[in-house]
N, C-alpha and C. Protein backbone atom coordinates (compact mmCIF):
# COMPACT_ATOMS: atom_id res chain seq x y z
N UNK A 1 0.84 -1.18 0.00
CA UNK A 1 0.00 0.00 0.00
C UNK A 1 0.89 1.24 0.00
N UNK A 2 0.65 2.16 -0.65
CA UNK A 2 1.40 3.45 -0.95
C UNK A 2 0.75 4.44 -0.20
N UNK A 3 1.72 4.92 0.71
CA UNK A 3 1.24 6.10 1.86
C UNK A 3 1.54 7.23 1.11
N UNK A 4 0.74 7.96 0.99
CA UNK A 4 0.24 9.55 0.72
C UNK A 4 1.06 10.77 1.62
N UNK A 5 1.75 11.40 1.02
CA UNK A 5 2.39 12.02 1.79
C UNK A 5 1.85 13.79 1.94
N UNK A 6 1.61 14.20 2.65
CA UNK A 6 0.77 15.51 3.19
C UNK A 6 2.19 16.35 3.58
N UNK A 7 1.65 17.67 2.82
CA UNK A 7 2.39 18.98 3.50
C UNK A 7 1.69 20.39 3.33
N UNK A 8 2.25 20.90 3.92
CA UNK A 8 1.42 22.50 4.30
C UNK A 8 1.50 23.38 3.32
N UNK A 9 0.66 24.07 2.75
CA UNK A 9 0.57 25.09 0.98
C UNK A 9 -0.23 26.16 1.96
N UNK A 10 0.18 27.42 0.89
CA UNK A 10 -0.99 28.14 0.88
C UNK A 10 -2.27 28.34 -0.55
N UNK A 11 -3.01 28.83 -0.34
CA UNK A 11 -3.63 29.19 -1.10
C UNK A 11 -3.98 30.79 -1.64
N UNK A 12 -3.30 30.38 -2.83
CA UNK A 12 -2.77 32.43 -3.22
C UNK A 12 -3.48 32.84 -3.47
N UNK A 13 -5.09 32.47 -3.69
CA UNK A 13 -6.46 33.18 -3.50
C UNK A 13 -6.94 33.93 -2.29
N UNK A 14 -6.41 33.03 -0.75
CA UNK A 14 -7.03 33.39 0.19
C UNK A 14 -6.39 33.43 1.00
N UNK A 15 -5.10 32.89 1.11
CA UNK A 15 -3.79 33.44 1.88
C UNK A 15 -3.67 32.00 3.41
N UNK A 16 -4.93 31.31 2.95
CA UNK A 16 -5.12 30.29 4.23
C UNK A 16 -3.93 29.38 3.82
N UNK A 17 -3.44 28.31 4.78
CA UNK A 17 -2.54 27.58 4.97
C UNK A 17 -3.46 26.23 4.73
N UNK A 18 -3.36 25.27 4.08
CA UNK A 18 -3.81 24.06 3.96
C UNK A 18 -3.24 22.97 3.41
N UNK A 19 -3.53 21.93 3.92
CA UNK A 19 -2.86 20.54 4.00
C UNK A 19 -3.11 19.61 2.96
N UNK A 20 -2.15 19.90 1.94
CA UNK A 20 -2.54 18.63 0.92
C UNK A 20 -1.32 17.98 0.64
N UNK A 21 -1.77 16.79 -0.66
CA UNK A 21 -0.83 15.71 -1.03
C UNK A 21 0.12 16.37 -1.19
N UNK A 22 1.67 16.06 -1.21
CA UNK A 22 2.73 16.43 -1.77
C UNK A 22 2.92 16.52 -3.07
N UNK A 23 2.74 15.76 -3.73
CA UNK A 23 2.36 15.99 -5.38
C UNK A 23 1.65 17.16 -5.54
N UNK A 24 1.13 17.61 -5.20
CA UNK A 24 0.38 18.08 -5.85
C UNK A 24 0.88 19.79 -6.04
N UNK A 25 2.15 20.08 -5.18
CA UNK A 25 2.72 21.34 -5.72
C UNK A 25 3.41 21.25 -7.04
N UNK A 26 3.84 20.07 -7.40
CA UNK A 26 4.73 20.11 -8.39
C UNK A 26 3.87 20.25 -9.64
N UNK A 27 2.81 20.14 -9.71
CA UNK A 27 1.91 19.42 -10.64
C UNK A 27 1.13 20.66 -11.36
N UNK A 28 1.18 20.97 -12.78
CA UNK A 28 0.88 22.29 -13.38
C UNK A 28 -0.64 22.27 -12.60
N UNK A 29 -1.60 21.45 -12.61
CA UNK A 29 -3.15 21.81 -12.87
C UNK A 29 -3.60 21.26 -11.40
N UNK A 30 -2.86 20.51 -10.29
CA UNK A 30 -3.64 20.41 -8.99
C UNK A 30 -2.45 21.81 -8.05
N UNK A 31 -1.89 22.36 -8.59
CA UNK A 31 -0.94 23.18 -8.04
C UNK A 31 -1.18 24.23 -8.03
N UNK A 32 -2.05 24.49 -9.00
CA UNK A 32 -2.59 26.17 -9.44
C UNK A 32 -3.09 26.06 -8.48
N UNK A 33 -2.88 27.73 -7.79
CA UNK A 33 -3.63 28.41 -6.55
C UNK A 33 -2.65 28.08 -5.54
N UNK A 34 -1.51 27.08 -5.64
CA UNK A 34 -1.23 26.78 -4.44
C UNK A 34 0.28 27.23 -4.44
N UNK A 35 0.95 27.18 -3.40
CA UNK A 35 2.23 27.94 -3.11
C UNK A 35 3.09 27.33 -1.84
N UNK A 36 4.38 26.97 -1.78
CA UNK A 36 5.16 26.02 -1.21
C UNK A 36 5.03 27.32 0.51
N UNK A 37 5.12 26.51 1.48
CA UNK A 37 5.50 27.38 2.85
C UNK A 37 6.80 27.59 2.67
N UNK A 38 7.24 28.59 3.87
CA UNK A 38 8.72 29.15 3.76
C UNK A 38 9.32 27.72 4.14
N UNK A 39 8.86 27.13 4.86
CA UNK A 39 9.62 26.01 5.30
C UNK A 39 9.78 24.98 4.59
N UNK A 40 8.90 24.44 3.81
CA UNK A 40 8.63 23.55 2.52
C UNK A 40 9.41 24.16 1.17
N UNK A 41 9.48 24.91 1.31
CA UNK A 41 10.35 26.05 -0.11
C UNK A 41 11.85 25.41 0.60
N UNK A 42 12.63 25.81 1.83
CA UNK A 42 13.66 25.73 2.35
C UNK A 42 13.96 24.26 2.16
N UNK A 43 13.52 22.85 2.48
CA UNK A 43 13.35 21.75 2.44
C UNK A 43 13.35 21.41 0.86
N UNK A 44 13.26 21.82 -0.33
CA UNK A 44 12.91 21.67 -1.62
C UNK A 44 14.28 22.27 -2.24
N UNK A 45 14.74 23.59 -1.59
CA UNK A 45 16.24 23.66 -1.85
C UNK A 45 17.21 23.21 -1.36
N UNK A 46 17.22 22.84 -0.50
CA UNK A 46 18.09 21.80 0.59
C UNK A 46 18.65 22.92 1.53
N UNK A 47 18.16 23.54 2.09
CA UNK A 47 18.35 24.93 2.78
C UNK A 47 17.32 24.77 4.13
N UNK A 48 17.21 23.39 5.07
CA UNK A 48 16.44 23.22 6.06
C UNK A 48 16.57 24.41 7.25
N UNK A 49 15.85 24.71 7.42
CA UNK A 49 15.98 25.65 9.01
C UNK A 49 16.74 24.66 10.18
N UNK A 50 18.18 25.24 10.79
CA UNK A 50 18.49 25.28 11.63
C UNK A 50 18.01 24.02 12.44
N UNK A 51 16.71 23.57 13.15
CA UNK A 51 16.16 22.89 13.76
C UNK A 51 15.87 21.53 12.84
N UNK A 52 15.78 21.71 11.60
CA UNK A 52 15.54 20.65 10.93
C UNK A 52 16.36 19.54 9.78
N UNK A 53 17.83 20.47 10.42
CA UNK A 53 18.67 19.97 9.16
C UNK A 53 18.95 18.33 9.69
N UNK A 54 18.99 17.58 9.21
CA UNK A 54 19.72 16.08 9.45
C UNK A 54 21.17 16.26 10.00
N UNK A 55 21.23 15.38 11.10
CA UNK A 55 22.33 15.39 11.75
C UNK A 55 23.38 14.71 10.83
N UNK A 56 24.66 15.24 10.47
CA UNK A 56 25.56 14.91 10.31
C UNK A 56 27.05 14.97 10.09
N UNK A 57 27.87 14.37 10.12
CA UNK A 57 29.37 14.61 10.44
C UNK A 57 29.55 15.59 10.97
N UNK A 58 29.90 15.80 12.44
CA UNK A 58 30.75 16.87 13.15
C UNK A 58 32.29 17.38 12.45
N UNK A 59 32.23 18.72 12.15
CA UNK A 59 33.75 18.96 11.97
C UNK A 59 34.57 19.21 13.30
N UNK A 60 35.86 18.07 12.91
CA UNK A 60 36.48 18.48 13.63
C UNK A 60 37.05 19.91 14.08
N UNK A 61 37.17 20.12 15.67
CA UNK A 61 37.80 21.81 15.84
C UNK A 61 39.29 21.40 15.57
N UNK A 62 39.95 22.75 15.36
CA UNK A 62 41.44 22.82 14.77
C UNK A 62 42.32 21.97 15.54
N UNK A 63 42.19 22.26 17.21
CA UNK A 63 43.43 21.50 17.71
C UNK A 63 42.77 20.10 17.70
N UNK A 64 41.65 19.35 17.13
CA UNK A 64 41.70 17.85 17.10
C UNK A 64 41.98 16.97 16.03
N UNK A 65 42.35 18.08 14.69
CA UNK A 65 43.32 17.18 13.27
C UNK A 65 44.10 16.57 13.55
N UNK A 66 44.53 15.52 13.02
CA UNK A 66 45.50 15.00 13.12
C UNK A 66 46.47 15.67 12.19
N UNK A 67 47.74 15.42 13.03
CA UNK A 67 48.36 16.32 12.30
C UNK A 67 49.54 14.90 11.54
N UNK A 68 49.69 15.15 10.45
CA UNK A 68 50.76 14.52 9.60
C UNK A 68 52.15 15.32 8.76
């Protein structure tokens, strides 16, 4: 079974925030009217807010290189 994936749009008619399929921003004719959130826009460029980026690889600080 294929789970449906939901995210937050607005609607550039009425400025309300509403919850639909994910497809359906990308999509010329279920997309009209609709518009990505700042946060969903950020997530689509790979530009996550602060709180939401995926944890990964710590850089090392200077005095813990190894030095060769």
């Amino acid at each position: 079974m294929d789970v449906e994936k939901f995210t937050d749009a607005y609607d550039t008619s009425t400025g309300e925030k509403r919850l639909v399929p994910s497809h359906f921003l990308d999509h010329p004719v279920l997309g009209k009217g609709l518009s990505r959130t700042p946060r969903d826009a950020a997530k689509t460029r790979g530009n996550a807010p602060a709180g939401n980026r995926p944890a990964g690889k710590a850089t090392p600080a200077s005095g813990d290189q190894d030095k060769e």
